[in-house]
Structure formats: C-alpha cells, structure tokens
N, C-alpha and C. Protein backbone atom coordinates (compact mmCIF):
# COMPACT_ATOMS: atom_id res chain seq x y z
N UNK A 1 24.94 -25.18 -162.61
CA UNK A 1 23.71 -25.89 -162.36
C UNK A 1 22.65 -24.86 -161.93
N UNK A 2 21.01 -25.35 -162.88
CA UNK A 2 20.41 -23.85 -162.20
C UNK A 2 19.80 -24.59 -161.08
N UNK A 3 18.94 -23.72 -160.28
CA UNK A 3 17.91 -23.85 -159.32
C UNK A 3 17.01 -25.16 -159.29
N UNK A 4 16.32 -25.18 -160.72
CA UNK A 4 15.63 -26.13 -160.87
C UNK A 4 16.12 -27.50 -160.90
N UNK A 5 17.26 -27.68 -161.47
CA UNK A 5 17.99 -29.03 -161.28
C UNK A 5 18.30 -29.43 -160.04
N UNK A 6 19.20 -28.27 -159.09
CA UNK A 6 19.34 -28.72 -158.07
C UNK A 6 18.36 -28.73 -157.17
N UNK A 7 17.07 -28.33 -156.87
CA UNK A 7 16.26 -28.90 -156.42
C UNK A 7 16.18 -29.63 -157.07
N UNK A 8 15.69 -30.71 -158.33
CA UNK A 8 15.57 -31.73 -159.14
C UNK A 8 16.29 -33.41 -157.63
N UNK A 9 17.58 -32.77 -157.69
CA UNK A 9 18.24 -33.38 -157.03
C UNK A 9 18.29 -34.06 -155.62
N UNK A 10 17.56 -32.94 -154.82
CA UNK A 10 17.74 -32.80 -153.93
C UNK A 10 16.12 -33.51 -153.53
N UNK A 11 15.27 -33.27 -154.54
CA UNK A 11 13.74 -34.09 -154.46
C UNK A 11 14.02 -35.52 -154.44
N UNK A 12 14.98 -36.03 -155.47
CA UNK A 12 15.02 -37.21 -155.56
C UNK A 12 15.54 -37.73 -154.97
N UNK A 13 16.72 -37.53 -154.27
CA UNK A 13 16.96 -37.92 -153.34
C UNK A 13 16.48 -38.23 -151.99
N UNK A 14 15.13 -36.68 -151.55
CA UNK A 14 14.47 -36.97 -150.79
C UNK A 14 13.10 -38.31 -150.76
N UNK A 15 13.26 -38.56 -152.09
CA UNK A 15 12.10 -39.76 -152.32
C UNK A 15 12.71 -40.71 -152.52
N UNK A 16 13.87 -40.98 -152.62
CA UNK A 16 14.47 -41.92 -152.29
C UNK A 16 14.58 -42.85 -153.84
N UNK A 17 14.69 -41.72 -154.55
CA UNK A 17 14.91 -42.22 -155.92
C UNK A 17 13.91 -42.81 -156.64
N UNK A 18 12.04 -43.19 -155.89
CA UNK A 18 11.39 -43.40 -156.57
C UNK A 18 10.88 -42.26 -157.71
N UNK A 19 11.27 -41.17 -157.92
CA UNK A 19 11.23 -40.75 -159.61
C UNK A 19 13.06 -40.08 -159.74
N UNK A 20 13.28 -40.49 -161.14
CA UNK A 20 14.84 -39.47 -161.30
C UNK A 20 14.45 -38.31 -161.74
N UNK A 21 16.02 -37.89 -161.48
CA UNK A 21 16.07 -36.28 -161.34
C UNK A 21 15.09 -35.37 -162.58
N UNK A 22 15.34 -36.17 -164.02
CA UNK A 22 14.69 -35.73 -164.98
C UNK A 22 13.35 -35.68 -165.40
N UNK A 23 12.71 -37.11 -164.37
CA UNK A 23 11.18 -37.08 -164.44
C UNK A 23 10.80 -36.01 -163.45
N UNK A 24 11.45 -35.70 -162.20
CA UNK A 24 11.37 -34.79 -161.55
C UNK A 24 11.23 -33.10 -161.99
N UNK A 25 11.91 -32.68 -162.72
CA UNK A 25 12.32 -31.85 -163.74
C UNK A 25 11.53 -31.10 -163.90
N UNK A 26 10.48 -32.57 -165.33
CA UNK A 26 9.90 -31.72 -165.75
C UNK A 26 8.54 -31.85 -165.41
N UNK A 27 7.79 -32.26 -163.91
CA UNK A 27 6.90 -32.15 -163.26
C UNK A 27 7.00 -30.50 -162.56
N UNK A 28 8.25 -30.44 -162.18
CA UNK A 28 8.67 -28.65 -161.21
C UNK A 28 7.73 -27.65 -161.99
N UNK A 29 6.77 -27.09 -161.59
CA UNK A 29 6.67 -25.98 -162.51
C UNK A 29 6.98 -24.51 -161.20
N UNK A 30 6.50 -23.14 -162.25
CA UNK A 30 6.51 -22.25 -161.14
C UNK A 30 4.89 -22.01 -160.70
N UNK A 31 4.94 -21.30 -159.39
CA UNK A 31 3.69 -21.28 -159.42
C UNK A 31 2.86 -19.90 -160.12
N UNK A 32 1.35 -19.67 -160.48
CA UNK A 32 1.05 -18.84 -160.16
C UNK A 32 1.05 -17.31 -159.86
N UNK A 33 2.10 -17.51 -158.65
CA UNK A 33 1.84 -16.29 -157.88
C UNK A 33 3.41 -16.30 -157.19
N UNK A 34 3.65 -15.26 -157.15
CA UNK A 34 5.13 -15.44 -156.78
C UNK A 34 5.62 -15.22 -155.30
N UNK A 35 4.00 -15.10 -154.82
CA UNK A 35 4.10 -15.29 -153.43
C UNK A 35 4.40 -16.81 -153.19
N UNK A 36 3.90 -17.37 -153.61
CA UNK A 36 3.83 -18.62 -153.29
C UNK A 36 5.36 -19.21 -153.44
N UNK A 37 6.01 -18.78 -154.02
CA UNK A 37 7.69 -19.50 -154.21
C UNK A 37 8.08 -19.57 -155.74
N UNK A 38 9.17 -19.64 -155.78
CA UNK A 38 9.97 -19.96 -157.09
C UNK A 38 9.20 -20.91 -157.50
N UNK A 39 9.44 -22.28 -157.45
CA UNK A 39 9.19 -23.60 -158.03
C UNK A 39 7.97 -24.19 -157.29
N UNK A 40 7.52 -25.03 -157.56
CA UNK A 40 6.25 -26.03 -157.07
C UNK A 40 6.38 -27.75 -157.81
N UNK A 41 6.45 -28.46 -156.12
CA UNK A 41 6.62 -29.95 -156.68
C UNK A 41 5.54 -30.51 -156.46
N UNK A 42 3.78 -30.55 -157.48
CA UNK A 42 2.61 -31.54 -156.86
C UNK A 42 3.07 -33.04 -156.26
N UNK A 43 3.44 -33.07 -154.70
CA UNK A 43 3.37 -34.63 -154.07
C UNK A 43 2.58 -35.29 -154.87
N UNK A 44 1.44 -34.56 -155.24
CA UNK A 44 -0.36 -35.73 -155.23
C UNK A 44 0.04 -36.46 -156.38
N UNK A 45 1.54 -36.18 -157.72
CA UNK A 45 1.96 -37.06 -158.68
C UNK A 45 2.48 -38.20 -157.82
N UNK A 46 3.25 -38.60 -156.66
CA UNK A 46 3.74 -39.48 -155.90
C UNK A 46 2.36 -40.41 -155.02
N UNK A 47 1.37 -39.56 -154.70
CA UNK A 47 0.17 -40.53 -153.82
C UNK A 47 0.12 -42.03 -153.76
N UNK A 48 -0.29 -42.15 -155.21
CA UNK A 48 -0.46 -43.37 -155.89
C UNK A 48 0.80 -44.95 -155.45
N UNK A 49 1.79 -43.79 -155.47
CA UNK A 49 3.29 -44.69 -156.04
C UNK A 49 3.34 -44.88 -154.20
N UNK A 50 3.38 -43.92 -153.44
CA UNK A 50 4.25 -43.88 -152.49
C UNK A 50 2.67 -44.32 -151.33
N UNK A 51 1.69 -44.64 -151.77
CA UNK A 51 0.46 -45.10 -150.73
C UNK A 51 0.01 -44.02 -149.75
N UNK A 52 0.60 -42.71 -149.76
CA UNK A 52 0.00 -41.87 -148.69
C UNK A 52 -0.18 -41.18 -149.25
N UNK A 53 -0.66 -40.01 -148.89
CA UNK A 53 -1.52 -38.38 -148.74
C UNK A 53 -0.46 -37.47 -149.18
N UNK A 54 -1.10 -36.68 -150.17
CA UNK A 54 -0.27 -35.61 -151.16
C UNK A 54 0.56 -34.61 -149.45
N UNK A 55 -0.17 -34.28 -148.45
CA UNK A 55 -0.09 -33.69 -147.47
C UNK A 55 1.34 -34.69 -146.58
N UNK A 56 0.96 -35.58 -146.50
CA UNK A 56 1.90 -36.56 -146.03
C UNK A 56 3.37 -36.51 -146.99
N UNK A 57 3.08 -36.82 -147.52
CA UNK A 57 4.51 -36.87 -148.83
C UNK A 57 5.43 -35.65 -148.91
N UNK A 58 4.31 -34.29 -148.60
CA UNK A 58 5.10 -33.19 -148.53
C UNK A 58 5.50 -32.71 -147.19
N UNK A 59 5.02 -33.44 -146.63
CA UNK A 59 5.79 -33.35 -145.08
C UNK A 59 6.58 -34.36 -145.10
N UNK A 60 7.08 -35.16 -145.52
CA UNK A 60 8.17 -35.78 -144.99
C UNK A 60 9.65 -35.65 -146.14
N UNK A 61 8.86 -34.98 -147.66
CA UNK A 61 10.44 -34.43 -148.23
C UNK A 61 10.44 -33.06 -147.63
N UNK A 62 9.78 -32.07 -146.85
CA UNK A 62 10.20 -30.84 -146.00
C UNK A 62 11.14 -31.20 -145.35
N UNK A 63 11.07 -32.07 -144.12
CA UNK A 63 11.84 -32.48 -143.66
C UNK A 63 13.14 -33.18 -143.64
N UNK A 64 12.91 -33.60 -144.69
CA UNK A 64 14.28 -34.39 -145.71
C UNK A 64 15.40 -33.16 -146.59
N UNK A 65 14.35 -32.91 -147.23
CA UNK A 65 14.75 -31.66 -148.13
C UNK A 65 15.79 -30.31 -147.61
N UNK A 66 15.50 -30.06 -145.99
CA UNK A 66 16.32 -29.05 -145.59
C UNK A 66 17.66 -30.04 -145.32
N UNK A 67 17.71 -30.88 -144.37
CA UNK A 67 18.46 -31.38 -144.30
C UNK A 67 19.61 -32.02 -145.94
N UNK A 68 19.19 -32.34 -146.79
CA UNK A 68 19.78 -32.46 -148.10
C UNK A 68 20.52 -31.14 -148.57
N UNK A 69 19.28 -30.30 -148.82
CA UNK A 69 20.27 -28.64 -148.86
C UNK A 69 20.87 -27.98 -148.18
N UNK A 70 21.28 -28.25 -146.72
CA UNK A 70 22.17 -27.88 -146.09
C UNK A 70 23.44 -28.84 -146.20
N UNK A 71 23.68 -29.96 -146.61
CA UNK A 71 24.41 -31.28 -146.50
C UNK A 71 25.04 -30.79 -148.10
N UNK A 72 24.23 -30.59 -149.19
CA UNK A 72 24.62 -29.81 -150.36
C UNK A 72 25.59 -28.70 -150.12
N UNK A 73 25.19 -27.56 -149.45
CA UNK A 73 25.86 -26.47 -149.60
C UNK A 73 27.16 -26.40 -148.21
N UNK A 74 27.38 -27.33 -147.20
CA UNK A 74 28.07 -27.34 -146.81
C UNK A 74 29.49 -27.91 -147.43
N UNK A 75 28.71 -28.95 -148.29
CA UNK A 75 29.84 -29.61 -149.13
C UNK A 75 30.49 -28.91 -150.12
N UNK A 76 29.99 -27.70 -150.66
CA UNK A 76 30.11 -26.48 -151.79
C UNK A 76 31.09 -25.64 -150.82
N UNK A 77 30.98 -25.58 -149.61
CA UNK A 77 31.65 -24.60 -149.30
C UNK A 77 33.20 -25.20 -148.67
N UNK A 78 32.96 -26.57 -148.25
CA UNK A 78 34.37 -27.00 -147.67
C UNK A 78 35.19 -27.39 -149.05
N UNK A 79 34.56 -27.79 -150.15
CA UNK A 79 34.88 -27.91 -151.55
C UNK A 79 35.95 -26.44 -151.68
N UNK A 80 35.21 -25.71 -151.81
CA UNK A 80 35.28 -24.11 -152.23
C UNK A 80 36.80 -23.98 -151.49
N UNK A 81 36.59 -23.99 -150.28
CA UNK A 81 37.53 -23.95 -148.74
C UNK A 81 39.21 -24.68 -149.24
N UNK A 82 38.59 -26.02 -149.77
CA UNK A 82 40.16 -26.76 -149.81
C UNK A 82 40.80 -26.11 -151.62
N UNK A 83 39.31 -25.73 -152.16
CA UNK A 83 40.01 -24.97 -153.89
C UNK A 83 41.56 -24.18 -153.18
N UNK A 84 40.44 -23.19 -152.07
CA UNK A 84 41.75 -21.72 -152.19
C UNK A 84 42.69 -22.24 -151.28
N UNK A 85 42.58 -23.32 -150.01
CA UNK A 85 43.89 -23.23 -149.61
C UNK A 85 45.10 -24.29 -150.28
N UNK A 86 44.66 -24.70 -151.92
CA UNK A 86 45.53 -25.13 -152.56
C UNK A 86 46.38 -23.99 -153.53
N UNK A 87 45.93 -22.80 -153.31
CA UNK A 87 46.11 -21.55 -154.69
C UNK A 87 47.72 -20.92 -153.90
C-alpha cells in the first residue's frame, strides 16, 4: 500500500466516511513546494458538506488523523510481532 492510499484511509476515516477512500484519492494532490509536505488534502472541498470553515475541518482531522496513524501502525507492528513469534 503506498502513502497516498493510506493516508486516503486514514482521511476517511477521520471524516467519518463522508467522502470514500477513492474520492479522497483523487482530490490528494502534492503540493507545490516540498517544503510544504508530501501530499495536500483542500478541507475547503468538505466546507459545503460538513457546514464549517476549511480552517475548522482541518483542525479537527489533525487531531483525528494522528491518533488514526498511530492506532494504524501500532496494529502493523503487534501484527508484525505475532507473524515472527509464530516462525
């Protein structure tokens, strides 16, 4: 799975499934400038749908979002964990 999917995933989930992973997708672009980060998700596509502020929307999947990717990769690693102590 690359990068972009699993963030894909991890967005939609943070919105609570109002867009899927694939409409998600292919809104991700990169930005610009590579200061700015790998990927870029415009909230201001959600405003409309979700009644608040592009600013608002992206503060509350920040907050969602770490918590999801840590909940992700802990599960990758106790996964990983029970692979080898079956080998």
């Amino acid at each position: 799975m690359d990068e972009k999917q699993l963030v894909s995933q991890a967005l939609s989930a943070a919105i609570d499934g109002v867009l899927g992973v694939e409409q998600i997708a292919a809104i991700i672009e990169k930005p610009k400038s590579s200061d700015l980060g790998d990927l870029a998700f415009p909230a201001f596509q959600l405003a409309k749908t979700l009644r608040k502020s592009p600013q608002i929307i992206a503060g509350e999947i920040a907050e969602k979002i770490d918590t999801i990717l840590i909940c992700s990769c802990i599960f990758i690693i106790l996964l990983f964990q029970q692979n080898l102590s079956e080998l």
